[in-house]
N, C-alpha and C. Protein backbone atom coordinates (compact mmCIF):
# COMPACT_ATOMS: atom_id res chain seq x y z
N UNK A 1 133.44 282.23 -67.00
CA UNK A 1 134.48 282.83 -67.80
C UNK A 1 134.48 284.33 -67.53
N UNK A 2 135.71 284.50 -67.59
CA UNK A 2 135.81 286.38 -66.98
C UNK A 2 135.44 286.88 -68.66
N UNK A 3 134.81 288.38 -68.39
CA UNK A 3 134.50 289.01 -69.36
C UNK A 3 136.13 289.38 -70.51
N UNK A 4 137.25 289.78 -69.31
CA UNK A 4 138.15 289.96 -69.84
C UNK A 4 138.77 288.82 -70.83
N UNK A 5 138.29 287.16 -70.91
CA UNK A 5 139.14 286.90 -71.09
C UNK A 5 137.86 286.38 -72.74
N UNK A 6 137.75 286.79 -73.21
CA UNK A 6 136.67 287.42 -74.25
C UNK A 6 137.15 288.12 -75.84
N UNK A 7 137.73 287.90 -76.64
CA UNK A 7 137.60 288.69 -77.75
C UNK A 7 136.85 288.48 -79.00
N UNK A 8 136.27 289.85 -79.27
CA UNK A 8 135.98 290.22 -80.40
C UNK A 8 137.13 290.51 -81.71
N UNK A 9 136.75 289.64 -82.69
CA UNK A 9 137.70 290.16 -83.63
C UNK A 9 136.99 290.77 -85.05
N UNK A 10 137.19 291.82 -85.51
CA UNK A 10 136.61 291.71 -86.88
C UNK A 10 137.54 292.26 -88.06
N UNK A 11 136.62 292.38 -89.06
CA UNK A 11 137.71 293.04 -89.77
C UNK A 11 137.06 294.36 -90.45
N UNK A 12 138.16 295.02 -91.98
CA UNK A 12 137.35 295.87 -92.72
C UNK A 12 136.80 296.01 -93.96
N UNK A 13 135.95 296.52 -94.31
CA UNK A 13 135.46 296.45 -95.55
C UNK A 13 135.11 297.21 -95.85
N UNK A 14 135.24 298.07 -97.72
CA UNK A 14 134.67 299.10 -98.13
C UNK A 14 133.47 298.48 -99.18
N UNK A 15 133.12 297.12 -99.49
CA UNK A 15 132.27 296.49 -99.82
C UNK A 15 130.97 296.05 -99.03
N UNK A 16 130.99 296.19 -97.58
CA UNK A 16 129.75 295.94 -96.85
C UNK A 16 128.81 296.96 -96.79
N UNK A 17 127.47 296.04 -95.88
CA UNK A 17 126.49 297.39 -95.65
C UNK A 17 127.14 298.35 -95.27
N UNK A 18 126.34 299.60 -95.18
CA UNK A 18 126.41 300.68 -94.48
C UNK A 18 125.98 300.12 -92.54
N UNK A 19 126.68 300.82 -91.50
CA UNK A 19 126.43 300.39 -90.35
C UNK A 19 125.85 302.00 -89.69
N UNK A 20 124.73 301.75 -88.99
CA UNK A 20 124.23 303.32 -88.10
C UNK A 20 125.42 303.59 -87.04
N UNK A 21 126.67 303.31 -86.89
CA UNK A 21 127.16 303.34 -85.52
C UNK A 21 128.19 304.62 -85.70
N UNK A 22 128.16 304.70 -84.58
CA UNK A 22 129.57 305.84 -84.05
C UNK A 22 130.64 305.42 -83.67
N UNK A 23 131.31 306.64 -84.74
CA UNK A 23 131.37 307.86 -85.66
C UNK A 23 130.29 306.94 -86.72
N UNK A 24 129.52 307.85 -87.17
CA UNK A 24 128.76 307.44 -88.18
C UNK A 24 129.77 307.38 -89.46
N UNK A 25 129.49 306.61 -90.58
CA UNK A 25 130.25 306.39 -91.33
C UNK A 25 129.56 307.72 -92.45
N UNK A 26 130.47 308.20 -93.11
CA UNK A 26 130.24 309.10 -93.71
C UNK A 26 129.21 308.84 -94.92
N UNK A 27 128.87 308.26 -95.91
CA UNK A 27 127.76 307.89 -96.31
C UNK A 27 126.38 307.73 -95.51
N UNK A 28 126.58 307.81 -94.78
CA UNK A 28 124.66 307.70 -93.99
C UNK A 28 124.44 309.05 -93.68
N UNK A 29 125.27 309.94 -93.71
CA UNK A 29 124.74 311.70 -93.55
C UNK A 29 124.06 311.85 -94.69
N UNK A 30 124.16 311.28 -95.92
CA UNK A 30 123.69 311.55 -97.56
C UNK A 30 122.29 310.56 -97.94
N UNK A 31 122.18 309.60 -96.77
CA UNK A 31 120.49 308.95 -96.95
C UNK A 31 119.14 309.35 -96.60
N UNK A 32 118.57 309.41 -97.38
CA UNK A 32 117.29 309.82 -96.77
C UNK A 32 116.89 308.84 -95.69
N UNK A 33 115.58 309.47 -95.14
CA UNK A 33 114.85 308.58 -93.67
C UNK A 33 114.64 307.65 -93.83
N UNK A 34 114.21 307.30 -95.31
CA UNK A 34 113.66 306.34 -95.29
C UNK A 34 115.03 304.93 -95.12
N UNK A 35 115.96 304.90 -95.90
CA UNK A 35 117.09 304.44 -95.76
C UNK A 35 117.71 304.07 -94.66
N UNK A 36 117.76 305.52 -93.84
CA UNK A 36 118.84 305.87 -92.61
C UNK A 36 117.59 304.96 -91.64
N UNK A 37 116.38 304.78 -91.82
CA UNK A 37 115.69 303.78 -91.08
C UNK A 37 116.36 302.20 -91.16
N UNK A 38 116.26 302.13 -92.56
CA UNK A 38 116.59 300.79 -92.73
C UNK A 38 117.73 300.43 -92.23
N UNK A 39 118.91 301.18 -92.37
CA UNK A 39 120.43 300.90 -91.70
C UNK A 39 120.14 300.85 -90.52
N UNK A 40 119.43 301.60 -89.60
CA UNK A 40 119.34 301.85 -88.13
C UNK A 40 118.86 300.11 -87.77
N UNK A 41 117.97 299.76 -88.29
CA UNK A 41 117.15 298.36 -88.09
C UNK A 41 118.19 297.24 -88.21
N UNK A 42 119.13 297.55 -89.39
CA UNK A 42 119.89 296.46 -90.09
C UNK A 42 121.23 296.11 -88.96
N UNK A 43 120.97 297.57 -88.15
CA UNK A 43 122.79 297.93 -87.34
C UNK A 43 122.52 297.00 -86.05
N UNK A 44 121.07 297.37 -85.89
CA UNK A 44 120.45 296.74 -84.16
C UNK A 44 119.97 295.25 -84.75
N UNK A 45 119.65 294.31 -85.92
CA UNK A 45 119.74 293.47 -86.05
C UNK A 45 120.82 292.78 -85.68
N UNK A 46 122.20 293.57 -86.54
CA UNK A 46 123.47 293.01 -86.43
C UNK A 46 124.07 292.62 -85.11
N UNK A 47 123.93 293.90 -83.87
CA UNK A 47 124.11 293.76 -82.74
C UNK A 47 123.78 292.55 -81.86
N UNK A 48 122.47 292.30 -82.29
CA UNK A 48 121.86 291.45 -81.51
C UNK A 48 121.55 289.90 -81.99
N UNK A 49 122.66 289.51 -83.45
CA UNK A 49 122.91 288.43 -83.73
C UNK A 49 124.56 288.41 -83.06
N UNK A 50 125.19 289.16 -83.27
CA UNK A 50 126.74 289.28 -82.45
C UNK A 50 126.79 288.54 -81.13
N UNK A 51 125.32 289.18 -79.98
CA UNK A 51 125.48 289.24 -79.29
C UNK A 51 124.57 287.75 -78.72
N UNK A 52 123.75 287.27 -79.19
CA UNK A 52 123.50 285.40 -79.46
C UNK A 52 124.21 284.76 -79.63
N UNK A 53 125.13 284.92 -80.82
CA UNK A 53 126.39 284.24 -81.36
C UNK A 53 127.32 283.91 -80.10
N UNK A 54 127.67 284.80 -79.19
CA UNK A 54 128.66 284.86 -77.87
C UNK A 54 127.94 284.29 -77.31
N UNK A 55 126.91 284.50 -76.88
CA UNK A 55 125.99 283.57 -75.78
C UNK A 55 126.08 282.36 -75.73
N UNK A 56 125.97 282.24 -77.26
CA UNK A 56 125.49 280.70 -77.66
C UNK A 56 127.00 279.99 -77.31
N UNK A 57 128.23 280.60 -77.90
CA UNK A 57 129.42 280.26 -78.02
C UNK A 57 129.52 280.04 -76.38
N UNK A 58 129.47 280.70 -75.31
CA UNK A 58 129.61 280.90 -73.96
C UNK A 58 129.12 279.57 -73.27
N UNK A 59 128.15 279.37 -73.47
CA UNK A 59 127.16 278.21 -73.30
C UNK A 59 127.83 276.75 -73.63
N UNK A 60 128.35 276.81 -75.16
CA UNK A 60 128.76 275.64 -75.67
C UNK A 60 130.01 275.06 -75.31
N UNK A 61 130.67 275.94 -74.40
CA UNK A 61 132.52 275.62 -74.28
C UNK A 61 132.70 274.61 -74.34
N UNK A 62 133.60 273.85 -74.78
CA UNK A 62 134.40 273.00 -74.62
C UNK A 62 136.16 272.83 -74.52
N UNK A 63 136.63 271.91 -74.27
CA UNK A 63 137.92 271.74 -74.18
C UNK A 63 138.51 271.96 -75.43
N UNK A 64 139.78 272.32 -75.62
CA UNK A 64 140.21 272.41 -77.31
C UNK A 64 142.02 272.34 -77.47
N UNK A 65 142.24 271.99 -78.11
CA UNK A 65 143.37 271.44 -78.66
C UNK A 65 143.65 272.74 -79.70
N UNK A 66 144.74 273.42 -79.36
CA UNK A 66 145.51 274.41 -80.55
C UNK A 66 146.89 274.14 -80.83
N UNK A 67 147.28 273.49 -82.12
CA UNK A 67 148.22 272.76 -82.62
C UNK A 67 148.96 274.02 -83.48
């Protein structure tokens, strides 16, 4: 499968975690270390279930029917 033919979709929320990413979201300038640790951990967790999730999905293809 070409990379191009690939999407990510998400959406938005002012109810979720906080995420470490860039542009940093304006609330994580106001956490202490100890915190801005935990988001950093929570952001590279997130990444790297995203990025299993596709794998796994990549792996599993099958044929499909869209009605």
């Amino acid at each position: 499968m070409e990379r191009a033919a690939i999407a990510l979709c998400r959406s938005h929320t002012h109810s979720g975690p906080v995420l470490g990413l860039n542009p940093r979201a304006m609330l994580y300038d106001l956490l202490d270390q100890h915190q801005k640790t935990f988001v950093d951990e929570y952001t590279h967790s997130l990444l790297n279930h995203i990025d299993s999730a596709v794998s796994e999905a990549i792996h599993d293809l099958r044929p499909s029917l869209v009605s």
